[in-house]
C-alpha atoms as a PDB file:
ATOM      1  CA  UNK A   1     169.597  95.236  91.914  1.00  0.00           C
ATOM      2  CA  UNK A   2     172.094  92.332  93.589  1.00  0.00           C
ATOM      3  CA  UNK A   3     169.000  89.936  93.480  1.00  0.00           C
ATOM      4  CA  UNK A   4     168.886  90.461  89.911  1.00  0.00           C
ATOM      5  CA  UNK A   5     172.007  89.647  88.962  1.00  0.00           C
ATOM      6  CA  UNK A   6     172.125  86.659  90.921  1.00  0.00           C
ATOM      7  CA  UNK A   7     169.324  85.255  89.347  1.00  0.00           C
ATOM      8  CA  UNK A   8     171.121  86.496  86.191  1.00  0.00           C
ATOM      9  CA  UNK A   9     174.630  84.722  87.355  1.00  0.00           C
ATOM     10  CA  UNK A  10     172.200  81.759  88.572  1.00  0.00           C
ATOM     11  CA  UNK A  11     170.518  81.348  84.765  1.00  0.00           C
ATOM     12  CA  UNK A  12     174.225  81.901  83.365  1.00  0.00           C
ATOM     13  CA  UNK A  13     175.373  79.158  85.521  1.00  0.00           C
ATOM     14  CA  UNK A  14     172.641  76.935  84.541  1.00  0.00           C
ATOM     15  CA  UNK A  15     173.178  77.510  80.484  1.00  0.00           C
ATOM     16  CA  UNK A  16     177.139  77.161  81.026  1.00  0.00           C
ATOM     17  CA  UNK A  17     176.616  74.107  83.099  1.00  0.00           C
ATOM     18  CA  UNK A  18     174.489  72.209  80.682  1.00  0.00           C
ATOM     19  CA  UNK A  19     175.872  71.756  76.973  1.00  0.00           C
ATOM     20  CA  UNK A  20     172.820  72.083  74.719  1.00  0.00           C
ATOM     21  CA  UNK A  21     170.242  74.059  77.095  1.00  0.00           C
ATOM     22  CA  UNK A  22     169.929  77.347  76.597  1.00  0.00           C
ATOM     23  CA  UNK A  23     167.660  78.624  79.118  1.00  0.00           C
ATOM     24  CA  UNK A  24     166.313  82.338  78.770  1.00  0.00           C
ATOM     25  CA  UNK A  25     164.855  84.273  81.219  1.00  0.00           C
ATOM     26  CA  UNK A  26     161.417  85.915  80.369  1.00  0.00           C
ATOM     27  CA  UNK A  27     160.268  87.773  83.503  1.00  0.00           C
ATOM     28  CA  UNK A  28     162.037  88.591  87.141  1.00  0.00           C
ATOM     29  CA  UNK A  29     159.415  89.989  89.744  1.00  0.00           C
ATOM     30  CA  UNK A  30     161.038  91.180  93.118  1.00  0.00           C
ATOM     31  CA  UNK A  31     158.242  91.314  96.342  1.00  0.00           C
ATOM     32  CA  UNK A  32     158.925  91.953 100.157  1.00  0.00           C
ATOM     33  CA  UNK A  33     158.771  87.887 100.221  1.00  0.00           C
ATOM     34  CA  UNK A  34     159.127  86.641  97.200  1.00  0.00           C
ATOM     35  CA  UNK A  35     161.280  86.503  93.897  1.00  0.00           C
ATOM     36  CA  UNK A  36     159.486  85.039  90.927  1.00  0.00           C
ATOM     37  CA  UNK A  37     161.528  83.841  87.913  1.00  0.00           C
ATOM     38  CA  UNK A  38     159.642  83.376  84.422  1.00  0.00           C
ATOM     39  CA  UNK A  39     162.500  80.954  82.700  1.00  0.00           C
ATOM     40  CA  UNK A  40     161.524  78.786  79.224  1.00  0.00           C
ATOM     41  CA  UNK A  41     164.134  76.387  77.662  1.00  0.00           C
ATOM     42  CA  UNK A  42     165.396  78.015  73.897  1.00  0.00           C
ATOM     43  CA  UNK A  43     166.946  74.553  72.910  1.00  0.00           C
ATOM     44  CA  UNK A  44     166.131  72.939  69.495  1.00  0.00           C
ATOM     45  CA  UNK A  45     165.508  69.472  70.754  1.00  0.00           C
ATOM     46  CA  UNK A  46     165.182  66.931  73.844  1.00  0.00           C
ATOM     47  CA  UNK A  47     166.231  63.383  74.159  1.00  0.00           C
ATOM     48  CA  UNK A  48     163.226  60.583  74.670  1.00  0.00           C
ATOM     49  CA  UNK A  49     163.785  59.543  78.251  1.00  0.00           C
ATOM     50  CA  UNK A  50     162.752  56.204  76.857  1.00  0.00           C
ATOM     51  CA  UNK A  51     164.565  55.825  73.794  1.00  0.00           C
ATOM     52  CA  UNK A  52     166.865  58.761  73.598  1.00  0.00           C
ATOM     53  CA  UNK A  53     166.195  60.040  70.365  1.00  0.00           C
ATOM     54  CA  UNK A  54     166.212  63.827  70.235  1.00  0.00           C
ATOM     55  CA  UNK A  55     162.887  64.824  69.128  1.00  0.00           C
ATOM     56  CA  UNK A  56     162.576  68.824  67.785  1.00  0.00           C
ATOM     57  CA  UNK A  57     158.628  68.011  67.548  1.00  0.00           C
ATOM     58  CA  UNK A  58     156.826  70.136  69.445  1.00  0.00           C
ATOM     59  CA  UNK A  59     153.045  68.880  70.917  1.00  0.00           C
ATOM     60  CA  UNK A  60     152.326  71.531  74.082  1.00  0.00           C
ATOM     61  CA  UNK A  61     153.890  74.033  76.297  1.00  0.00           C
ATOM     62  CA  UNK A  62     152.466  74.306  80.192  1.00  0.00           C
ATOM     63  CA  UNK A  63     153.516  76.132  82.914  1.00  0.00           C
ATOM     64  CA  UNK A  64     155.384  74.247  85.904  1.00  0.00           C
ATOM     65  CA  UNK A  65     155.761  76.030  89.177  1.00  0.00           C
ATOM     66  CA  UNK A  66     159.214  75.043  91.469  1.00  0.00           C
ATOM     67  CA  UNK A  67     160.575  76.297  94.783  1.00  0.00           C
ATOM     68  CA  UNK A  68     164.185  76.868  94.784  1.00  0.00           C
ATOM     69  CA  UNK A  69     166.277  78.155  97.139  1.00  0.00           C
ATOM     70  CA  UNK A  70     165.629  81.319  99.288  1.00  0.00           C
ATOM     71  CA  UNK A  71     167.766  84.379  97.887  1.00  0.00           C
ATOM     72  CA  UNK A  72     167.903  87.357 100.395  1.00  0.00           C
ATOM     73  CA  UNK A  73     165.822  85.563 103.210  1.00  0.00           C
ATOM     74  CA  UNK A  74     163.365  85.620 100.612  1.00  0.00           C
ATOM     75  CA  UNK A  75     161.616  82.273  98.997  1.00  0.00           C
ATOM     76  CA  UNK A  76     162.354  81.693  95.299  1.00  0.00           C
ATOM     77  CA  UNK A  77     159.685  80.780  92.434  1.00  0.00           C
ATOM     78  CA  UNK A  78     160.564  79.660  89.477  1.00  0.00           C
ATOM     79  CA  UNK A  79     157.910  79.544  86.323  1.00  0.00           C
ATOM     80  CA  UNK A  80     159.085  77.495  83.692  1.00  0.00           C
ATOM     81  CA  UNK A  81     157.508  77.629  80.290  1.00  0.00           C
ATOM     82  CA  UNK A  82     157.745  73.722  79.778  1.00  0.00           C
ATOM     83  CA  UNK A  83     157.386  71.750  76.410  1.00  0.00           C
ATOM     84  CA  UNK A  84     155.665  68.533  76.047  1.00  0.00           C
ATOM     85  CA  UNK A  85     157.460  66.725  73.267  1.00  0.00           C
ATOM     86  CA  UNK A  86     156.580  63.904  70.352  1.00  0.00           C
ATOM     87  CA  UNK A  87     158.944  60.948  70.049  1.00  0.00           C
ATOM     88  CA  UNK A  88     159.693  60.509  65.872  1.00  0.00           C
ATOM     89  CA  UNK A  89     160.900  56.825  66.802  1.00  0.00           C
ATOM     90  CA  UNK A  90     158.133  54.353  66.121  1.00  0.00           C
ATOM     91  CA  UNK A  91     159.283  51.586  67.754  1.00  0.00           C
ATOM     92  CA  UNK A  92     159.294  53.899  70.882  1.00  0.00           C
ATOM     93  CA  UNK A  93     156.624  53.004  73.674  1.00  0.00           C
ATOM     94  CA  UNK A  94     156.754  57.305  74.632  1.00  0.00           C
ATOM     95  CA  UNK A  95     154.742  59.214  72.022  1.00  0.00           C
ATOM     96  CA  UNK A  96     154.850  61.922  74.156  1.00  0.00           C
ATOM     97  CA  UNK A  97     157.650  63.246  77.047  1.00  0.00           C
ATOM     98  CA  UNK A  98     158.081  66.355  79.195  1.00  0.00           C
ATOM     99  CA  UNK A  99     161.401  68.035  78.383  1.00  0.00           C
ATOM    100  CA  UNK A 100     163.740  68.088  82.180  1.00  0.00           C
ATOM    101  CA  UNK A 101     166.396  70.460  82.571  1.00  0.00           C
ATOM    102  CA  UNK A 102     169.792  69.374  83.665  1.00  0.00           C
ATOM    103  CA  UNK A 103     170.413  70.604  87.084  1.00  0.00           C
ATOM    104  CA  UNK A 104     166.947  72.124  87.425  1.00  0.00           C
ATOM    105  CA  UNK A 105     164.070  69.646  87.079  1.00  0.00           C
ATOM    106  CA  UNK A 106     163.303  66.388  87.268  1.00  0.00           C
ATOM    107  CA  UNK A 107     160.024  64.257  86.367  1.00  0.00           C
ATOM    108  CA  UNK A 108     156.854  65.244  89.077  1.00  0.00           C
ATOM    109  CA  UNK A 109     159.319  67.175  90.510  1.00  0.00           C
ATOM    110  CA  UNK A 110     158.257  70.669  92.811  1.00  0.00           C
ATOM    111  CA  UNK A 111     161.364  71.771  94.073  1.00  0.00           C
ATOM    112  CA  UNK A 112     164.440  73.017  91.951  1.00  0.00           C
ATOM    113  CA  UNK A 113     167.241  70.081  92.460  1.00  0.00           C
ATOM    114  CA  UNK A 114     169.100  72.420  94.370  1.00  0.00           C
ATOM    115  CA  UNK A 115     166.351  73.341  96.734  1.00  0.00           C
ATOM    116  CA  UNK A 116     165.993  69.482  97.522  1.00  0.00           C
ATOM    117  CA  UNK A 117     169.881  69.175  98.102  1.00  0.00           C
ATOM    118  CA  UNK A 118     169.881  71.463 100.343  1.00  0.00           C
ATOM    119  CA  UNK A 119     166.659  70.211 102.457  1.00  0.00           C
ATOM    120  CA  UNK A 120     168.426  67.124 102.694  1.00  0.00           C
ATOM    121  CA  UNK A 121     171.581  68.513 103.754  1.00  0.00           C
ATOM    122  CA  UNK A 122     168.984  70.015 106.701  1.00  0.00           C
ATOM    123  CA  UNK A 123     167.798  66.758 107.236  1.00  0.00           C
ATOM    124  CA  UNK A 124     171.029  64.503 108.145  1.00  0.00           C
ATOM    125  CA  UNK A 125     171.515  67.044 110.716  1.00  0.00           C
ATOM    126  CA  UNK A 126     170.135  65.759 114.084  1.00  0.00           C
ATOM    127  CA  UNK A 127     166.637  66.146 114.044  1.00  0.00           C
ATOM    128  CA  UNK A 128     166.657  68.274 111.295  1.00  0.00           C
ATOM    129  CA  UNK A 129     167.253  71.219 113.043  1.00  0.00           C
ATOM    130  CA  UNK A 130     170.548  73.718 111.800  1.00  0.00           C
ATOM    131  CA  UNK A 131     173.497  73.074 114.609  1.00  0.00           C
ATOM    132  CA  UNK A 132     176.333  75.028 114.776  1.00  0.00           C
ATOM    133  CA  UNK A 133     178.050  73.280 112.579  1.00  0.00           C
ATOM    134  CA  UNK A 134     175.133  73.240 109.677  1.00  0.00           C
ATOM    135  CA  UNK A 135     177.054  74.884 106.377  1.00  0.00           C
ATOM    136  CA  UNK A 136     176.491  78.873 106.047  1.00  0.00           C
ATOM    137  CA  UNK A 137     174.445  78.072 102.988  1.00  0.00           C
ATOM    138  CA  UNK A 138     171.454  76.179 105.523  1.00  0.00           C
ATOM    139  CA  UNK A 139     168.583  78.829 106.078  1.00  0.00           C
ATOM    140  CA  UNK A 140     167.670  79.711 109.580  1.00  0.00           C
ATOM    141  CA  UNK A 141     163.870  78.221 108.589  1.00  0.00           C
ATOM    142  CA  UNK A 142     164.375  75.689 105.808  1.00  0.00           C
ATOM    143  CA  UNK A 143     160.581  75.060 106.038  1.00  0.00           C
ATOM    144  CA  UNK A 144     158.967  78.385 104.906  1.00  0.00           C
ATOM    145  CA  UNK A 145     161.182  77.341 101.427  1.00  0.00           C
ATOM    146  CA  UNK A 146     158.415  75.047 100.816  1.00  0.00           C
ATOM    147  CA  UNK A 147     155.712  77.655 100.670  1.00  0.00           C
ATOM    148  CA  UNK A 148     155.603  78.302  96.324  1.00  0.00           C
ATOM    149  CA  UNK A 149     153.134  80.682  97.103  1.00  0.00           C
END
């Protein structure tokens, strides 16, 4: 039951933290290894990374997979429901655009922006490898954070 509510506290975060997402979660699936997140944006629009007219329009969903950071020394999944969207502008060179999520996604992106923080944190360490004085947050195998499974 704690896992849940982080994840719920986690998807609060995210919705408080970005004016104009609203991001809902559909599914939450608990393993021995694994938590799996189902999460789909419920905002009206998405700005044209080109032009940055918000376009309501619709074309596609698809399903992008990210690893995010481990939750009770178990690694994280997160589904997202994604929307491919048309740009209205004509004199835009994008006709089409995959919606990001602030704080969550970015373009070709696999990891969860938080997930990547925290490998680089890992990484400025001396040879990568968690020191004493690595922040509480580091996992003891940042590595096996990568597997999505």
């Amino acid at each position: 039951m704690g896992i849940t509510w982080v994840w719920m506290k986690r998807c609060a975060w995210l919705t408080s933290s970005s004016p104009g997402v609203d991001v809902e979660v559909e599914r939450l699936v608990l393993t021995d290894i694994e938590v799996c997140i189902a999460l789909r944006s419920r905002a009206a629009s998405a700005a044209c990374p080109e032009c940055g007219q918000r376009s309501p329009r619709v074309h596609c969903y698809y399903e992008r997979c990210l690893a995010d950071r481990p939750v009770a020394d178990r690694r994280v999944r997160i589904e997202l429901r994604a929307r491919r969207l048309v740009c209205e502008n004509a004199s835009c060179t994008h006709r089409m655009f995959a919606e990001q999520i602030p704080g969550l996604t970015r373009r070709h992106a696999r990891r969860a922006q938080s997930l990547t923080a925290l490998l680089t944190d890992v990484a400025l360490f001396p040879g990568g490898r968690p020191e004493p004085g690595c922040p509480s947050a580091c996992p003891s195998r940042p590595a096996r954070t990568l597997c999505s499974g």
